[in-house]
N, C-alpha and C. Protein backbone atom coordinates (compact mmCIF):
# COMPACT_ATOMS: atom_id res chain seq x y z
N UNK A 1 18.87 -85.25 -164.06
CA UNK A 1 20.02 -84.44 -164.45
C UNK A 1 21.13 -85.37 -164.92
N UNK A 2 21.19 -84.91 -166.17
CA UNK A 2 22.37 -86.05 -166.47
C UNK A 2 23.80 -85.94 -165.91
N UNK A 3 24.28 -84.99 -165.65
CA UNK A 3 25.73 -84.87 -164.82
C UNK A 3 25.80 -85.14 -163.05
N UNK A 4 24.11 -85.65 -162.95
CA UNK A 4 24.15 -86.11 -161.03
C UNK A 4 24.85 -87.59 -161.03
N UNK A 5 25.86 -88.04 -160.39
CA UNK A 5 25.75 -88.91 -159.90
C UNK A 5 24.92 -89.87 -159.88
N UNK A 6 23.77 -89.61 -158.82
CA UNK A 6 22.94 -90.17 -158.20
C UNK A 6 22.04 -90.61 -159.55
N UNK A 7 21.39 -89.41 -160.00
CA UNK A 7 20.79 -89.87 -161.35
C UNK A 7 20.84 -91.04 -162.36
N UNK A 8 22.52 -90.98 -162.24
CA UNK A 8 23.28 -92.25 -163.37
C UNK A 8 22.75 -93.28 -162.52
N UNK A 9 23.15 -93.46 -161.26
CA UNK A 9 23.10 -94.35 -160.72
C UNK A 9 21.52 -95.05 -160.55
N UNK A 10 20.20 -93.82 -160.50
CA UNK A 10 18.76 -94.36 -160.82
C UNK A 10 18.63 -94.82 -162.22
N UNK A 11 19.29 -94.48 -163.38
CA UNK A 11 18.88 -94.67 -164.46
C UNK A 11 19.12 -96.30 -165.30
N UNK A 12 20.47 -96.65 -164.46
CA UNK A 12 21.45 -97.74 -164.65
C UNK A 12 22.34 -97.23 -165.17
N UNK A 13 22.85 -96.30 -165.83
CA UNK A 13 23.85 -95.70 -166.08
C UNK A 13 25.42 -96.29 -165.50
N UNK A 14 25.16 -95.99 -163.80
CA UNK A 14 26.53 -96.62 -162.93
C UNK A 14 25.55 -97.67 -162.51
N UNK A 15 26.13 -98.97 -162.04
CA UNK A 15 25.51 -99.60 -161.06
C UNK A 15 26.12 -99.51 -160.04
N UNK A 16 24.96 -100.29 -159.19
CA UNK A 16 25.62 -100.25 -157.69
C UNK A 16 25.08 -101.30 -156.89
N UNK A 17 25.00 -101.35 -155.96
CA UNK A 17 24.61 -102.81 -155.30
C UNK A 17 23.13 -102.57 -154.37
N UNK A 18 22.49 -102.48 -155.11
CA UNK A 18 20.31 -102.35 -154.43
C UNK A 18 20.33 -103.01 -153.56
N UNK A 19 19.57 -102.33 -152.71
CA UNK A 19 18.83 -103.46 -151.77
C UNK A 19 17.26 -103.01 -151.29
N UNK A 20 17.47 -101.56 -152.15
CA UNK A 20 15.36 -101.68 -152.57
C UNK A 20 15.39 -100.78 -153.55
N UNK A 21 14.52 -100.89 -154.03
CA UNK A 21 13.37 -99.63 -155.53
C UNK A 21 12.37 -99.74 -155.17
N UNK A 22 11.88 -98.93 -155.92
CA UNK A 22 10.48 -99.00 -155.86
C UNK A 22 10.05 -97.19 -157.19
N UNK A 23 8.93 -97.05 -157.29
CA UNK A 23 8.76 -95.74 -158.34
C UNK A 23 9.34 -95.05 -157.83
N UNK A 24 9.63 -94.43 -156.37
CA UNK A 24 9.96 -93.21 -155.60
C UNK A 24 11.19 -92.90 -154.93
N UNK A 25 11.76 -94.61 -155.02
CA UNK A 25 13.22 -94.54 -154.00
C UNK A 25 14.00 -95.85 -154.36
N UNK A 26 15.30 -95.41 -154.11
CA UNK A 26 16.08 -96.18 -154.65
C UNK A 26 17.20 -96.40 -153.61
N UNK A 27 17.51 -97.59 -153.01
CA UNK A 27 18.25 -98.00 -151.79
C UNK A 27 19.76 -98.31 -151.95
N UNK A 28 20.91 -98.36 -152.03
CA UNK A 28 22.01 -98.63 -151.73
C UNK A 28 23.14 -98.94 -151.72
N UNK A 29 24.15 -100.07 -151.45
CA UNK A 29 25.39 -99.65 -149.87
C UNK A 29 26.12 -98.72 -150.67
N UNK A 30 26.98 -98.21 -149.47
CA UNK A 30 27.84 -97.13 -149.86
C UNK A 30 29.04 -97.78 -150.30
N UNK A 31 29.91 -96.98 -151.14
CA UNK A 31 30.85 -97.40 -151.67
C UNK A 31 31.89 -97.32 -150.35
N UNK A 32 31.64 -96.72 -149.44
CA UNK A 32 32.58 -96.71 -148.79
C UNK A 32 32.04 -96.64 -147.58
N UNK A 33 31.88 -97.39 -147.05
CA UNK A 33 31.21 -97.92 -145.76
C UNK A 33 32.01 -97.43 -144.75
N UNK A 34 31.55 -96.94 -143.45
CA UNK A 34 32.09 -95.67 -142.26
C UNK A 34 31.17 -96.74 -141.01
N UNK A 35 30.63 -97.88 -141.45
CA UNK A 35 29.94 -98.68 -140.54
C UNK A 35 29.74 -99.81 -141.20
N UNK A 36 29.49 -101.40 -140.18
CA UNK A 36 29.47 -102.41 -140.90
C UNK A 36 28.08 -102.71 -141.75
N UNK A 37 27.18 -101.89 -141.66
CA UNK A 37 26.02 -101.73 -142.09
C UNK A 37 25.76 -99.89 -142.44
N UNK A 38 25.99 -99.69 -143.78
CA UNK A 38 25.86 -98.30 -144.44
C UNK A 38 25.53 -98.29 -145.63
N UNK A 39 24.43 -97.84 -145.88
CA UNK A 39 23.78 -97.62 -146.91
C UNK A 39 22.71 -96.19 -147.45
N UNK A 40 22.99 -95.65 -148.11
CA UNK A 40 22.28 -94.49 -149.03
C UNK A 40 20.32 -95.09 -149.43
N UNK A 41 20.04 -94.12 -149.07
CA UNK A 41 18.54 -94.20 -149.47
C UNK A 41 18.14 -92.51 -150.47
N UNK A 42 17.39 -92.58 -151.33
CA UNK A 42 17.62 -91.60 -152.42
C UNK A 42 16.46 -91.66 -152.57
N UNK A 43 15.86 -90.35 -153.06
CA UNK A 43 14.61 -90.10 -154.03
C UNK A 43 14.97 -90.28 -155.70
N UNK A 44 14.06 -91.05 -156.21
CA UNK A 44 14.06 -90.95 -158.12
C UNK A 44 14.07 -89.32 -158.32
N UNK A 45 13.39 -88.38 -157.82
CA UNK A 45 13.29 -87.18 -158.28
C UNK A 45 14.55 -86.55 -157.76
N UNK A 46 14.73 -85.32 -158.63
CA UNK A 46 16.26 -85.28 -158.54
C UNK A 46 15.69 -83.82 -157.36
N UNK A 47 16.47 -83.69 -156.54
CA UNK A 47 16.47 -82.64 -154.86
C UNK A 47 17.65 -82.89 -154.95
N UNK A 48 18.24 -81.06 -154.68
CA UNK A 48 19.48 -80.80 -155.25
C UNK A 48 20.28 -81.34 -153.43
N UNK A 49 19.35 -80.67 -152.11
CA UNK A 49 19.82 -80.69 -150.85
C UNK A 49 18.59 -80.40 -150.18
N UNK A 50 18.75 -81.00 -148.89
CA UNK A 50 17.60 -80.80 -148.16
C UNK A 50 16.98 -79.14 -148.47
N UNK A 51 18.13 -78.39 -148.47
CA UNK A 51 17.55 -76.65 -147.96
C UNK A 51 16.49 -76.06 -149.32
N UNK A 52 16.91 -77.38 -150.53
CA UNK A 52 15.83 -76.93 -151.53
C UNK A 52 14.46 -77.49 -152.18
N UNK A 53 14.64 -78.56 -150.93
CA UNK A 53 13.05 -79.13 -151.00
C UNK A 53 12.15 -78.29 -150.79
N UNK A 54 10.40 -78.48 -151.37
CA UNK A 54 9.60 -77.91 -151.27
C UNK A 54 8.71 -78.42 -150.46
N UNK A 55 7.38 -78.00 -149.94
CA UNK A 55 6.57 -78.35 -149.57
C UNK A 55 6.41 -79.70 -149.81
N UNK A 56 5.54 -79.54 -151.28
CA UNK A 56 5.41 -80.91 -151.45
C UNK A 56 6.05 -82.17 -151.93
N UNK A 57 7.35 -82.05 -151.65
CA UNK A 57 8.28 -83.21 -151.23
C UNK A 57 8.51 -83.62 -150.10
N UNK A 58 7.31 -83.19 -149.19
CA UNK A 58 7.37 -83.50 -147.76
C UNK A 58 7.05 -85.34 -147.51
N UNK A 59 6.29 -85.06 -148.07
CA UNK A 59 5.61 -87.14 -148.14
C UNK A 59 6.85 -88.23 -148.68
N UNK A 60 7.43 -87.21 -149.68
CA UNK A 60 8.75 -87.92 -150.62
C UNK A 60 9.71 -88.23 -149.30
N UNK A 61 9.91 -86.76 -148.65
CA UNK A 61 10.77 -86.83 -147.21
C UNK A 61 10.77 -88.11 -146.78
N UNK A 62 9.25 -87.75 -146.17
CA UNK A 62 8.73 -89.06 -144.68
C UNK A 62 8.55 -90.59 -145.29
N UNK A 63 8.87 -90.83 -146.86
CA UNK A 63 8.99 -92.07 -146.95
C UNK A 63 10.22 -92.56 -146.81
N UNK A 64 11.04 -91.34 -147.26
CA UNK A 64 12.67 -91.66 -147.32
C UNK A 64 13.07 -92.39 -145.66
N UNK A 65 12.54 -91.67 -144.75
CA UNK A 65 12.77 -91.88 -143.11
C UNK A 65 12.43 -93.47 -142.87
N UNK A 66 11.21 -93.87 -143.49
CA UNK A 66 10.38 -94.39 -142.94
C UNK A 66 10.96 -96.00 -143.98
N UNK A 67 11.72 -95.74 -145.16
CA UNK A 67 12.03 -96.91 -145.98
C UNK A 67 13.18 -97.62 -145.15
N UNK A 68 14.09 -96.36 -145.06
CA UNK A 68 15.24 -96.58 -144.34
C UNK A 68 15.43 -97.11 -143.05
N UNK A 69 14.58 -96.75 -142.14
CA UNK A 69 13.84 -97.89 -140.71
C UNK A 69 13.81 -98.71 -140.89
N UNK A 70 12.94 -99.43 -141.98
CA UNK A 70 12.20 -100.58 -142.22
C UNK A 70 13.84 -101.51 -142.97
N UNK A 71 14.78 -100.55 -143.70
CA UNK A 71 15.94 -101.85 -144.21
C UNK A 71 16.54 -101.42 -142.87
N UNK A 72 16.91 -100.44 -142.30
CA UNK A 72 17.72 -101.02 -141.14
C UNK A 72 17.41 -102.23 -140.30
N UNK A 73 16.46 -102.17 -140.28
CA UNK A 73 15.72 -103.16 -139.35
C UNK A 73 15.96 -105.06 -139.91
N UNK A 74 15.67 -104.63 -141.37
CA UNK A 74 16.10 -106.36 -142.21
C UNK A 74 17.89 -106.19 -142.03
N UNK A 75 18.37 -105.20 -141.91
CA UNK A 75 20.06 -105.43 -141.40
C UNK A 75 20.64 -106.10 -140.40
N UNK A 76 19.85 -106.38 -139.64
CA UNK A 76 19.64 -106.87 -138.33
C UNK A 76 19.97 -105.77 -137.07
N UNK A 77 19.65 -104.52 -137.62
CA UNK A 77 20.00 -103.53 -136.16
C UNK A 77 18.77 -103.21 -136.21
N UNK A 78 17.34 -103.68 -135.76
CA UNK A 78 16.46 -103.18 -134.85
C UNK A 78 16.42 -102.70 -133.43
N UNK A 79 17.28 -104.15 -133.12
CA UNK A 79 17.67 -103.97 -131.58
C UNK A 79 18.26 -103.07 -131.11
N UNK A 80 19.32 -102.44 -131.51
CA UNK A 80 20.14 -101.80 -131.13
C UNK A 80 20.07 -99.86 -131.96
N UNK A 81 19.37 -100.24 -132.99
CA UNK A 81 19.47 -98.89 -133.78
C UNK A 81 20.70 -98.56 -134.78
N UNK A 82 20.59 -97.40 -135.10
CA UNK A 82 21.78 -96.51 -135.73
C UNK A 82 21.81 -95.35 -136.00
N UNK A 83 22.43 -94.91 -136.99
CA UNK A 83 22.69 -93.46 -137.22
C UNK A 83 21.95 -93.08 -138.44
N UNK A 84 21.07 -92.14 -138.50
CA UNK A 84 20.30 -91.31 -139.98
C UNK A 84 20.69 -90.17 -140.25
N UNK A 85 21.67 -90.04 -141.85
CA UNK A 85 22.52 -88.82 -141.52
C UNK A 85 22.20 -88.09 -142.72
N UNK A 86 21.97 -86.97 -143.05
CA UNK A 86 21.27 -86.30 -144.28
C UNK A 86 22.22 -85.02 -144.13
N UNK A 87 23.57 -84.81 -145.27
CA UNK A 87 24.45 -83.83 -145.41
C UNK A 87 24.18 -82.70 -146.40
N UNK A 88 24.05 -81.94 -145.63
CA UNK A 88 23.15 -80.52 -146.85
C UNK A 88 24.45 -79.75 -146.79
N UNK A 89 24.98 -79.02 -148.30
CA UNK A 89 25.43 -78.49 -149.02
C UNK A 89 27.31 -78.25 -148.39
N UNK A 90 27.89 -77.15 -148.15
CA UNK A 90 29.50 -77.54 -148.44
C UNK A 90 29.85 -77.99 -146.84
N UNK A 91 29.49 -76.65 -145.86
CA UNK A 91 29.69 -76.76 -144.68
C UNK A 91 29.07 -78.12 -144.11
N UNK A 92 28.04 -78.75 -144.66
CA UNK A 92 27.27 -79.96 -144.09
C UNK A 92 27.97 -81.13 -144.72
N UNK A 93 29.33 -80.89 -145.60
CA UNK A 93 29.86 -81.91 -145.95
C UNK A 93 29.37 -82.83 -147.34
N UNK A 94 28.29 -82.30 -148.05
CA UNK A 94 27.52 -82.71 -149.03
C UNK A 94 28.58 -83.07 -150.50
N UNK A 95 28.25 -84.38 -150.75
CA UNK A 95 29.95 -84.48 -151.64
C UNK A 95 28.63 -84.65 -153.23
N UNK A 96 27.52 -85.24 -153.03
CA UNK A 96 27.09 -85.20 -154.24
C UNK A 96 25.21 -84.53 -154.19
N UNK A 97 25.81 -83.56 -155.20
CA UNK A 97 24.12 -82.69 -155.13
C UNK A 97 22.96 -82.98 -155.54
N UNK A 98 21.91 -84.56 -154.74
CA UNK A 98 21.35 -84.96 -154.79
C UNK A 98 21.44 -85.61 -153.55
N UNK A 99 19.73 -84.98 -152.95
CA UNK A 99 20.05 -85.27 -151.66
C UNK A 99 20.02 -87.31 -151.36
N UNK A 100 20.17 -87.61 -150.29
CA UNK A 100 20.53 -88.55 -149.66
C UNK A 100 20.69 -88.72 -148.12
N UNK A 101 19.76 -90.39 -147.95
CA UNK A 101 20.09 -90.16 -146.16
C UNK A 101 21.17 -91.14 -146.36
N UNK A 102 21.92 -90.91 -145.23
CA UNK A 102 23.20 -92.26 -145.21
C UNK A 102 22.97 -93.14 -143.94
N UNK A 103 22.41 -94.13 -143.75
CA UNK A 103 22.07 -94.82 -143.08
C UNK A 103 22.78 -95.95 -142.38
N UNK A 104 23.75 -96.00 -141.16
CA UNK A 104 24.58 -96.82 -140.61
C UNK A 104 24.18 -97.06 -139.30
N UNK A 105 25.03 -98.73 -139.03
CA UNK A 105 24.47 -99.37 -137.52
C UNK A 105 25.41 -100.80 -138.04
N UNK A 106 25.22 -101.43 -136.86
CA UNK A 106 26.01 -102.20 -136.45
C UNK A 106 27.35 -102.39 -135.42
N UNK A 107 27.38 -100.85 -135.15
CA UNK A 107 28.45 -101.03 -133.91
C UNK A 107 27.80 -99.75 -133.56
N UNK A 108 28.72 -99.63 -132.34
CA UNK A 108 28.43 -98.12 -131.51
C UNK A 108 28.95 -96.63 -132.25
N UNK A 109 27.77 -95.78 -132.31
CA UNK A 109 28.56 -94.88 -133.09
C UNK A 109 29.13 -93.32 -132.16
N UNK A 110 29.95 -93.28 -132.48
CA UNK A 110 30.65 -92.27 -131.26
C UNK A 110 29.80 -90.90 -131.71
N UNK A 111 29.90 -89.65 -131.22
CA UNK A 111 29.43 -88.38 -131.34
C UNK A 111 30.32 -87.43 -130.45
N UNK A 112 30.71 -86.48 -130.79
CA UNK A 112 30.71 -86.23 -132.18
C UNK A 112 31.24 -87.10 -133.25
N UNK A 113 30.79 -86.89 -134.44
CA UNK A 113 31.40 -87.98 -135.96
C UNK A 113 32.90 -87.34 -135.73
N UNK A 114 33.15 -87.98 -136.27
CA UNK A 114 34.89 -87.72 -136.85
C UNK A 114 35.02 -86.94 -137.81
């Protein structure tokens, strides 16, 4: 979609600062970091919000989970963990319509969020 965000940002359009690709996913930091370690993990295919995935973007899902583990972990928070946060549509706080996990660690994270 050419008016996503996110899109520009897979296409090179915007850059931003990677810290993985690959055909299916595209990794990272946030422009505005809420932790000393925060970073966006994205699907290439454009998913407007979680509530409009299909079936078979289920595998697309469980890699998204499973990429984002694996860089938290080269962040150096294995030990300790963090937060995996996926904001679906207005009430869920969703600022751009393409979904996204937001992935932070490095300090303690309080709950409720702020």
């Amino acid at each position: 979609m050419s008016d996503c965000l996110f899109c520009r940002i897979i296409s090179g359009g915007i850059p931003s600062k990677k810290i993985y690709e690959d055909n299916e996913l595209l990794a990272f930091y946030d422009i505005s970091p809420q932790a000393p370690v925060h970073f966006l993990v994205i699907p290439k295919k454009h998913i407007s919000n979680l509530m409009e995935a299909a079936p078979e973007d289920a595998v697309l899902l469980g890699k998204m989970l499973h990429k984002a583990q694996e860089l938290l972990s080269e962040q150096g928070c294995a030990e300790k963990g963090g937060r995996f946060v996926i904001n679906c549509k207005s009430d869920g706080m969703q600022t751009v319509e393409h979904i996204h996990l937001h992935v932070l660690g490095g300090r303690s994270l309080g709950w409720p969020p702020g």
